[in-house]
PDB file of N, CA and C in Angstrom:
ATOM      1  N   UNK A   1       0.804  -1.198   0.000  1.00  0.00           N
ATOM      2  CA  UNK A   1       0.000   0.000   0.000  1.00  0.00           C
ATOM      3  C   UNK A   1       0.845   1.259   0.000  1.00  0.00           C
ATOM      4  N   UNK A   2       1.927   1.557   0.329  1.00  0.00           N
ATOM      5  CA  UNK A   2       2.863   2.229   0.393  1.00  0.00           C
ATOM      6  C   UNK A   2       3.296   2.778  -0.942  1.00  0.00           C
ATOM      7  N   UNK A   3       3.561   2.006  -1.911  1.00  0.00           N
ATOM      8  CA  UNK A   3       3.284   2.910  -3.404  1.00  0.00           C
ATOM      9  C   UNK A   3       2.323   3.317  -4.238  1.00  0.00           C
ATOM     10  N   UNK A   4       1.378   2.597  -3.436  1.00  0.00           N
ATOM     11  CA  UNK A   4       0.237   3.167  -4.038  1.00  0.00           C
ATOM     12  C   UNK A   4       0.041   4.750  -3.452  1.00  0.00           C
ATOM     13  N   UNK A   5       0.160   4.986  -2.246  1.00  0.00           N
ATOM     14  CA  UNK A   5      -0.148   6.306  -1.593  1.00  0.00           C
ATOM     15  C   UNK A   5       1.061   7.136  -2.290  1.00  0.00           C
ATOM     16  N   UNK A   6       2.170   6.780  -2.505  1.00  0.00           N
ATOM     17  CA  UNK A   6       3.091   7.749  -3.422  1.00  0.00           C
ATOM     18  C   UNK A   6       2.860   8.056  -4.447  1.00  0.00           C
ATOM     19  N   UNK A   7       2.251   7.135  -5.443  1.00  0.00           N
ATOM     20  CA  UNK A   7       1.582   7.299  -6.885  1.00  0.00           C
ATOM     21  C   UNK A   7       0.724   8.512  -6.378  1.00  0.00           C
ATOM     22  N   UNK A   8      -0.408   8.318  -5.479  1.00  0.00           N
ATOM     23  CA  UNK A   8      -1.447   9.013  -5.797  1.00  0.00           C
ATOM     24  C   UNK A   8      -0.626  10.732  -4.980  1.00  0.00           C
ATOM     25  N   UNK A   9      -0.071  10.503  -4.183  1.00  0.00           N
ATOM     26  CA  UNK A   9       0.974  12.179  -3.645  1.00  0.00           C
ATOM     27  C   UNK A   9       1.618  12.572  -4.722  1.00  0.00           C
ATOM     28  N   UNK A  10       1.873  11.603  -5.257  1.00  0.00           N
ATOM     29  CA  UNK A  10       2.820  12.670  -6.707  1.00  0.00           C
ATOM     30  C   UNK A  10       1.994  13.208  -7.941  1.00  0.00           C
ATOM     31  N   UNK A  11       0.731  12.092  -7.771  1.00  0.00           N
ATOM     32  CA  UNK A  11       0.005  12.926  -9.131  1.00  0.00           C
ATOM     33  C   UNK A  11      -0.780  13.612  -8.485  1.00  0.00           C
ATOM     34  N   UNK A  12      -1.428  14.046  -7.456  1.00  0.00           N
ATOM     35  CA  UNK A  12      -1.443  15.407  -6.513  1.00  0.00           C
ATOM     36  C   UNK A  12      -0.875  16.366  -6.866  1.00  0.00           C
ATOM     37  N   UNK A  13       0.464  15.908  -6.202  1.00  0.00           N
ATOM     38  CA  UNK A  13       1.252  16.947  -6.853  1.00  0.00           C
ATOM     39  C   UNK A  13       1.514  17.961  -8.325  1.00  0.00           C
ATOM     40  N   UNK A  14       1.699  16.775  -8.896  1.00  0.00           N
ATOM     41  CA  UNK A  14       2.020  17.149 -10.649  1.00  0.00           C
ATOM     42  C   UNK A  14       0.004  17.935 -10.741  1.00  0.00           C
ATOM     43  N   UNK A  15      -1.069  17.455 -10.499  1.00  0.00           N
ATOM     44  CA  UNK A  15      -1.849  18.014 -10.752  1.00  0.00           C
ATOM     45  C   UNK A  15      -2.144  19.576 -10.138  1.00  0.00           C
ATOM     46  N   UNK A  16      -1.736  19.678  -8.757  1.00  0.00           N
ATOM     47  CA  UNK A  16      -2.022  20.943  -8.428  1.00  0.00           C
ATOM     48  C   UNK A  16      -1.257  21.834  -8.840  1.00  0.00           C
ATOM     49  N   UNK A  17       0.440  21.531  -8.390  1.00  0.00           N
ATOM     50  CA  UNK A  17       1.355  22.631  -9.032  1.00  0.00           C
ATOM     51  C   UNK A  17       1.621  22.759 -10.828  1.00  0.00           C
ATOM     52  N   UNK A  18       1.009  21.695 -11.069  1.00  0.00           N
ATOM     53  CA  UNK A  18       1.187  22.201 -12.685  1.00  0.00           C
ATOM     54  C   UNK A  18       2.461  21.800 -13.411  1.00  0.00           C
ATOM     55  N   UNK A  19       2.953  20.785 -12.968  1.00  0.00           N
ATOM     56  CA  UNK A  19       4.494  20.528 -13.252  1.00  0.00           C
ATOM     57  C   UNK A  19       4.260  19.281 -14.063  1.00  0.00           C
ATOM     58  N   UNK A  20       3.635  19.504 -15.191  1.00  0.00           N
ATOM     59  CA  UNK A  20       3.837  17.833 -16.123  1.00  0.00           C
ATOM     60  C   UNK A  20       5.414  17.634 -16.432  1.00  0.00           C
ATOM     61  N   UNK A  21       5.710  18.584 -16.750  1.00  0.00           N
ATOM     62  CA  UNK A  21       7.045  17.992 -17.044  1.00  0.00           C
ATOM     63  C   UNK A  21       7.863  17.356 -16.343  1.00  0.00           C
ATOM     64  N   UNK A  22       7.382  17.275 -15.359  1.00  0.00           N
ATOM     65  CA  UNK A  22       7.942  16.172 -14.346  1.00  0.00           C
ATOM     66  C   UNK A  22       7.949  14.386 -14.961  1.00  0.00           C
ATOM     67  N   UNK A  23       6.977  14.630 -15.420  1.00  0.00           N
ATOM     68  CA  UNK A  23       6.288  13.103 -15.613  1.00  0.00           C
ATOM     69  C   UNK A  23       7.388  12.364 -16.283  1.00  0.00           C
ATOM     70  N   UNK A  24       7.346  13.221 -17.726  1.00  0.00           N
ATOM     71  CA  UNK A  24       7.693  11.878 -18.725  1.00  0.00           C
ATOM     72  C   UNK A  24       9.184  11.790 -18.046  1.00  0.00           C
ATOM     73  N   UNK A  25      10.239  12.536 -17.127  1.00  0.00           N
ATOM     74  CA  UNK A  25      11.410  12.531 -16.764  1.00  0.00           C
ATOM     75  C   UNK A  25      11.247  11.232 -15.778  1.00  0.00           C
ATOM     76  N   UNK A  26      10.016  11.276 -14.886  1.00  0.00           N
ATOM     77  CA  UNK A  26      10.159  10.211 -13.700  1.00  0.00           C
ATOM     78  C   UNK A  26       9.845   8.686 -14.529  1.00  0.00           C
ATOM     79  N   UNK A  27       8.884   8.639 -15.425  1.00  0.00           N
ATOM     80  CA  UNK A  27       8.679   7.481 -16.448  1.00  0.00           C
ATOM     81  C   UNK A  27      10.276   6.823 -17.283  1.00  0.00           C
ATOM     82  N   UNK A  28      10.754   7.906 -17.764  1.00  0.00           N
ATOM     83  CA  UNK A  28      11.721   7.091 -18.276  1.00  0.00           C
ATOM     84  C   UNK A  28      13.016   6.787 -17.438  1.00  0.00           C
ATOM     85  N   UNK A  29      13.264   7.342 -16.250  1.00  0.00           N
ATOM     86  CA  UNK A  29      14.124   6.893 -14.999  1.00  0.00           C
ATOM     87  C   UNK A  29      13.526   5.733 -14.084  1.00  0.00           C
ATOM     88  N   UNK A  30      12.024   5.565 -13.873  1.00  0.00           N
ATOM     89  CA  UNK A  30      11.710   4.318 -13.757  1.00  0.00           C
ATOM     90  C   UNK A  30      11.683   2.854 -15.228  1.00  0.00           C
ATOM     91  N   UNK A  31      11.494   3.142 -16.222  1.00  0.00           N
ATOM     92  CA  UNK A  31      11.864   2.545 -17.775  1.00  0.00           C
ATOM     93  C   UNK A  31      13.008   2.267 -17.296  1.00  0.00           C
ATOM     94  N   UNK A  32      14.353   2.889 -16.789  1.00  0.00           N
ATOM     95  CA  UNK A  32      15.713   2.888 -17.149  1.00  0.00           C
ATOM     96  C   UNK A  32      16.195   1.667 -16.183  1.00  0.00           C
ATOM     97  N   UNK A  33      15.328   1.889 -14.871  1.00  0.00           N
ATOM     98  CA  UNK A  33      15.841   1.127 -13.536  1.00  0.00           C
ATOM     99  C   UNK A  33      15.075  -0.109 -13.645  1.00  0.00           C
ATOM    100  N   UNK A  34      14.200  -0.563 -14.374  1.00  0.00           N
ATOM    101  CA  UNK A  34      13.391  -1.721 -15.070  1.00  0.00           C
ATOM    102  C   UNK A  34      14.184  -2.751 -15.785  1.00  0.00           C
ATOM    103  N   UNK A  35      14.783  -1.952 -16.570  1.00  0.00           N
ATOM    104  CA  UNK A  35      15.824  -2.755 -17.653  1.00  0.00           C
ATOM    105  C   UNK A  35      16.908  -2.734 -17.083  1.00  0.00           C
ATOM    106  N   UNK A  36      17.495  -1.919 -16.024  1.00  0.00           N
ATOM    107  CA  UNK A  36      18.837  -2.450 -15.140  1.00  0.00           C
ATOM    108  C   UNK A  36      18.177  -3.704 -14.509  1.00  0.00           C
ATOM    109  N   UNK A  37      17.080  -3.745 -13.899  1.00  0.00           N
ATOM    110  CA  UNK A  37      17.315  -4.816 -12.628  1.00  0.00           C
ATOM    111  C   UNK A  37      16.823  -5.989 -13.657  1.00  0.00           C
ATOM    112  N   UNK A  38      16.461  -6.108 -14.923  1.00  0.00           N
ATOM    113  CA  UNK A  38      15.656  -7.147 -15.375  1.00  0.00           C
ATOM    114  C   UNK A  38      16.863  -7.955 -16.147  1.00  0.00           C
ATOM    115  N   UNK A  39      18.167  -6.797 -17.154  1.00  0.00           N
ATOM    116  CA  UNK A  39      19.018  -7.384 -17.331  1.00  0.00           C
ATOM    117  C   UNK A  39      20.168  -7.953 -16.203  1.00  0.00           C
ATOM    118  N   UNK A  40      20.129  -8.212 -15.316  1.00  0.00           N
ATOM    119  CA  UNK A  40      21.161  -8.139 -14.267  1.00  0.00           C
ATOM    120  C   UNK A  40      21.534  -9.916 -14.551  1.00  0.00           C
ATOM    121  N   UNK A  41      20.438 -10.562 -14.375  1.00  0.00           N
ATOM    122  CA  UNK A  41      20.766 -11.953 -14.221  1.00  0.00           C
ATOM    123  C   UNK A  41      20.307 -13.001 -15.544  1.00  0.00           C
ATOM    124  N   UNK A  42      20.140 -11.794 -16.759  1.00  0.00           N
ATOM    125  CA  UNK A  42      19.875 -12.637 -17.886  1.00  0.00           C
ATOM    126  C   UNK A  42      20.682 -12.809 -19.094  1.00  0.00           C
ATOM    127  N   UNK A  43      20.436 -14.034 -19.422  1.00  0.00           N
ATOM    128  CA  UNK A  43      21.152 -14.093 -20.757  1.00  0.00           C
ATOM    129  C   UNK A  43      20.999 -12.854 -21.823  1.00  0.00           C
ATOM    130  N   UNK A  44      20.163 -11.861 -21.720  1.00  0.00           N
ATOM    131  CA  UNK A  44      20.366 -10.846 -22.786  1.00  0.00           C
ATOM    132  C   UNK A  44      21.466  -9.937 -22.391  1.00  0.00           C
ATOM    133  N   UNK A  45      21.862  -9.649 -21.083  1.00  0.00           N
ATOM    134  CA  UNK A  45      22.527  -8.980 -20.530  1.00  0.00           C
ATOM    135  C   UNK A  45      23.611  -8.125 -21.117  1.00  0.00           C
ATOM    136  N   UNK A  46      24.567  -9.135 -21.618  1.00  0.00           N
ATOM    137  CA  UNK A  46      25.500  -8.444 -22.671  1.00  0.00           C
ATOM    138  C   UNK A  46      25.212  -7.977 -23.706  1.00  0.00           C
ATOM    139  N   UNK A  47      24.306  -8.083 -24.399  1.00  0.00           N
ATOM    140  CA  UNK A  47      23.724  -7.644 -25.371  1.00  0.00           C
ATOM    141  C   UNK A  47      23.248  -5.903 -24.937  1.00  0.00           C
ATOM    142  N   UNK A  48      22.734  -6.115 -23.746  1.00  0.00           N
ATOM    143  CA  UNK A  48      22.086  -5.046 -23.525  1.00  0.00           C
ATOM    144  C   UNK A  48      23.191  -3.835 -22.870  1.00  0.00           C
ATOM    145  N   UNK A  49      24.282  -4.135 -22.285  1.00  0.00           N
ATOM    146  CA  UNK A  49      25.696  -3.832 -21.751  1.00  0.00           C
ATOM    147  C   UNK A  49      25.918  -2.835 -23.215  1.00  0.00           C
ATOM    148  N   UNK A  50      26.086  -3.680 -24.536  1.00  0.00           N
ATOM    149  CA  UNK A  50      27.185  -2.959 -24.863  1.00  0.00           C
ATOM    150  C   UNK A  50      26.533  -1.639 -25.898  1.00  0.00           C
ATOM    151  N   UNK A  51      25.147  -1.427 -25.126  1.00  0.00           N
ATOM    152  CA  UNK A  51      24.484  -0.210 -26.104  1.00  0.00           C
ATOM    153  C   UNK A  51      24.730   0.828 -25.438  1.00  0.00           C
ATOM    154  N   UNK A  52      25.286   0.578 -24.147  1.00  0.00           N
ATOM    155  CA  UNK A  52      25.795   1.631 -22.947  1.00  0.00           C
ATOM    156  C   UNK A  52      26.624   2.052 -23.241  1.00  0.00           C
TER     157      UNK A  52
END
């Protein structure tokens, strides 16, 4: 329940103060930390290493 109450404080947030541009920055830094922890222990791994 704990991220759920952060989801809904941050789009609070982004809705009252008016700050979309927040969004698509926090979307693709969560995207980014998705594909770190998903390549960590897989065979695509290197593959995915050497676009870095």
């Amino acid at each position: 329940m704990g991220k759920l109450t952060l989801l809904k404080e941050f789009w609070g947030f982004l809705r009252v103060r008016k700050k979309w541009w927040l969004a698509p920055i926090i979307i693709m830094l969560l995207l980014l930390g998705a594909l770190i922890f998903f390549t960590q222990s897989s065979a695509v791994a290197p593959f995915i290493y050497t676009l870095f």
